[in-house]
Protein backbone atom coordinates (compact mmCIF):
# COMPACT_ATOMS: atom_id res chain seq x y z
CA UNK A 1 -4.83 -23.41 -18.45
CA UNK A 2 -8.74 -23.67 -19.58
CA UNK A 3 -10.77 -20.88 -17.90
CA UNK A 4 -13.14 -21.21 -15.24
CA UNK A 5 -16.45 -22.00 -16.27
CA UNK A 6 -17.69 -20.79 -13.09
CA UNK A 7 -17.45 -16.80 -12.46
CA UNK A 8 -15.43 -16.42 -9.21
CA UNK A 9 -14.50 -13.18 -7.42
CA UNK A 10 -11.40 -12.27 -5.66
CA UNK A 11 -12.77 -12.78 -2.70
CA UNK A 12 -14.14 -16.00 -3.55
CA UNK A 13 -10.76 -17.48 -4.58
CA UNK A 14 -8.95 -15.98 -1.73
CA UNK A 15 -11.16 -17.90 0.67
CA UNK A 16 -10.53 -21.23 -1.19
CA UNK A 17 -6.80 -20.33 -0.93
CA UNK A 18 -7.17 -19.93 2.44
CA UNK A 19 -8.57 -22.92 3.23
CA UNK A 20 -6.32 -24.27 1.49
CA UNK A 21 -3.31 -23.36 3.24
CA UNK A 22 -5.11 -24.31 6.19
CA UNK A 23 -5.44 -27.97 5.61
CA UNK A 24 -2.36 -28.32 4.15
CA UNK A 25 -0.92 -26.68 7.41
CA UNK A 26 1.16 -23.63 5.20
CA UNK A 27 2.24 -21.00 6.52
CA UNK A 28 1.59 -17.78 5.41
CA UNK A 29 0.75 -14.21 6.13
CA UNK A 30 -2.76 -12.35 4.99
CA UNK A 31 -1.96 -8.90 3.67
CA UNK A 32 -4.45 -6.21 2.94
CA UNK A 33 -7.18 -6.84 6.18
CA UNK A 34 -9.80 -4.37 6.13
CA UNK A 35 -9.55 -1.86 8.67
CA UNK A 36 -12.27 0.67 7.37
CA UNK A 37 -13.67 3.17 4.76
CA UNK A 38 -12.67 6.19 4.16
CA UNK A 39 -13.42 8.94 1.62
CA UNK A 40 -10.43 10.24 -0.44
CA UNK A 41 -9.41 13.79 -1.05
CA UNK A 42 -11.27 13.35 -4.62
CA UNK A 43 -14.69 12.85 -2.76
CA UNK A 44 -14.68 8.34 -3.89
CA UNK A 45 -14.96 6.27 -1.46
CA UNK A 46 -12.07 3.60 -0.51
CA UNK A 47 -10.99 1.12 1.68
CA UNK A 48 -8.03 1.56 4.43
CA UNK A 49 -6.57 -1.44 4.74
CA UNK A 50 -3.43 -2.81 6.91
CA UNK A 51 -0.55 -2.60 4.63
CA UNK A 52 2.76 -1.67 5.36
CA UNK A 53 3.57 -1.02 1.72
CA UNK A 54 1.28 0.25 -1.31
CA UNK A 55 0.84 -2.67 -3.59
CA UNK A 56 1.69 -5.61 -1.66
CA UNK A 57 -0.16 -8.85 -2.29
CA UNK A 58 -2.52 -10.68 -0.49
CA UNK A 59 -1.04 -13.60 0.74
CA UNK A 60 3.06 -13.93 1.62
CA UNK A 61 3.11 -17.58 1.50
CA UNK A 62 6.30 -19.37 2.86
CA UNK A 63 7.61 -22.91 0.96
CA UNK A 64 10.70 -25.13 1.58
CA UNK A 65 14.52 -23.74 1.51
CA UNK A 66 13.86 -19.96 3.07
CA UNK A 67 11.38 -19.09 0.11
CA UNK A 68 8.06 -17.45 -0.05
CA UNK A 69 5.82 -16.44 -2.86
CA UNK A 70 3.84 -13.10 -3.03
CA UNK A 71 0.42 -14.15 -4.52
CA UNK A 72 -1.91 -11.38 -5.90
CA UNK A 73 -5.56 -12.38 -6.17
CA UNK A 74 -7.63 -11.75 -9.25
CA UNK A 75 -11.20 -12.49 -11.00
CA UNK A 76 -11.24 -13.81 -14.58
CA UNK A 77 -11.07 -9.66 -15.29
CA UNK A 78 -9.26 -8.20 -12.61
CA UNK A 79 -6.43 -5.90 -12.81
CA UNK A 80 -3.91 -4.67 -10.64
CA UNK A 81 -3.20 -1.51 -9.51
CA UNK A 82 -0.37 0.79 -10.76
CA UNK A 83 1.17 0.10 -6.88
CA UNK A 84 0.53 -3.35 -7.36
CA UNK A 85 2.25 -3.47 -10.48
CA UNK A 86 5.27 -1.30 -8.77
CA UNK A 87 5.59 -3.55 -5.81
CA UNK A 88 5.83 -6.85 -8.24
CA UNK A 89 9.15 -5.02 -9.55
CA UNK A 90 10.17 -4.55 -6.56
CA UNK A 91 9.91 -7.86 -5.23
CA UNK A 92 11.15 -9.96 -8.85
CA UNK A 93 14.07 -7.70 -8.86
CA UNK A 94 14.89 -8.79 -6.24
CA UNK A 95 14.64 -12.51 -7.11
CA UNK A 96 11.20 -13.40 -5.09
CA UNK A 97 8.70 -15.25 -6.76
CA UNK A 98 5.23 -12.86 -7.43
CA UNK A 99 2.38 -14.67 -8.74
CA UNK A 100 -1.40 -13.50 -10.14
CA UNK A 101 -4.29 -15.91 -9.55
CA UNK A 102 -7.33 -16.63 -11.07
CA UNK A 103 -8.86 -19.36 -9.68
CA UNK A 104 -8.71 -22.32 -6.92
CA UNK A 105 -7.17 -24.68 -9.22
CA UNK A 106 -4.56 -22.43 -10.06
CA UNK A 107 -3.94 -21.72 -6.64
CA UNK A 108 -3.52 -25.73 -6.06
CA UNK A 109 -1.06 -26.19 -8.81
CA UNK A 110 1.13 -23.40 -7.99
CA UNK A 111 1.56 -24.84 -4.39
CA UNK A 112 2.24 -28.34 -5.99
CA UNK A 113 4.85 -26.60 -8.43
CA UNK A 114 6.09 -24.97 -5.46
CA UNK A 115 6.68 -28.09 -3.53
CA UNK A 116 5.00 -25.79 -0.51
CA UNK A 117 3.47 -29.08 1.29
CA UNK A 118 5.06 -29.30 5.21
CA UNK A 119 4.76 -32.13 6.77
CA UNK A 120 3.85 -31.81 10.64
């Protein structure tokens, strides 16, 4: 797939996800919601956020015949975390669909792929 020509952020491609989702009437499940800063035991500065498991993705979308598909959001650059990376072996192992993406267009042909569309 041809990169984006425009620079997006995570955040910026989450949103169009979301929107997304919303239109299309989706269901799904937002992961990660800030809930504060806090300053680790190193002295950085972090972000507490409502998780119930280290690493788990951002979205928990849910598509025809009792799937879903964990979807990690990234910039052109991003990485993921060692617990990210620990939590998408957890979850292909046992046989759920993970994804990373990049950009809005991405996001639109993975939910085509998917066959995610519900009619309502």
């Amino acid at each position: 797939m041809a990169k984006n020509p425009i620079k997006l952020s995570e955040a910026q491609i989450l949103r169009a996800a979301l929107d997304t989702l919303d239109i299309m009437r989706i269901p799904y499940i937002r992961n990660n919601n800030f809930c504060g800063k806090i300053q680790r035991p190193n002295g950085s500065m972090g972000y507490m956020r409502n998780s119930s498991f280290p690493g788990s993705p951002d979205l928990i979308i849910f598509i025809r015949n009792g799937r879903c598909i964990h979807c990690e959001f990234k910039s052109e650059k991003g990485r993921q975390s060692e617990e990210q990376k620990n939590y998408e072996k957890k979850i292909t192992s046992l046989g759920y669909t993970y994804v990373i993406v990049r950009s809005p267009d991405e996001f639109i042909s993975l939910i085509q792929t998917a066959n995610a569309i519900h009619h309502t």
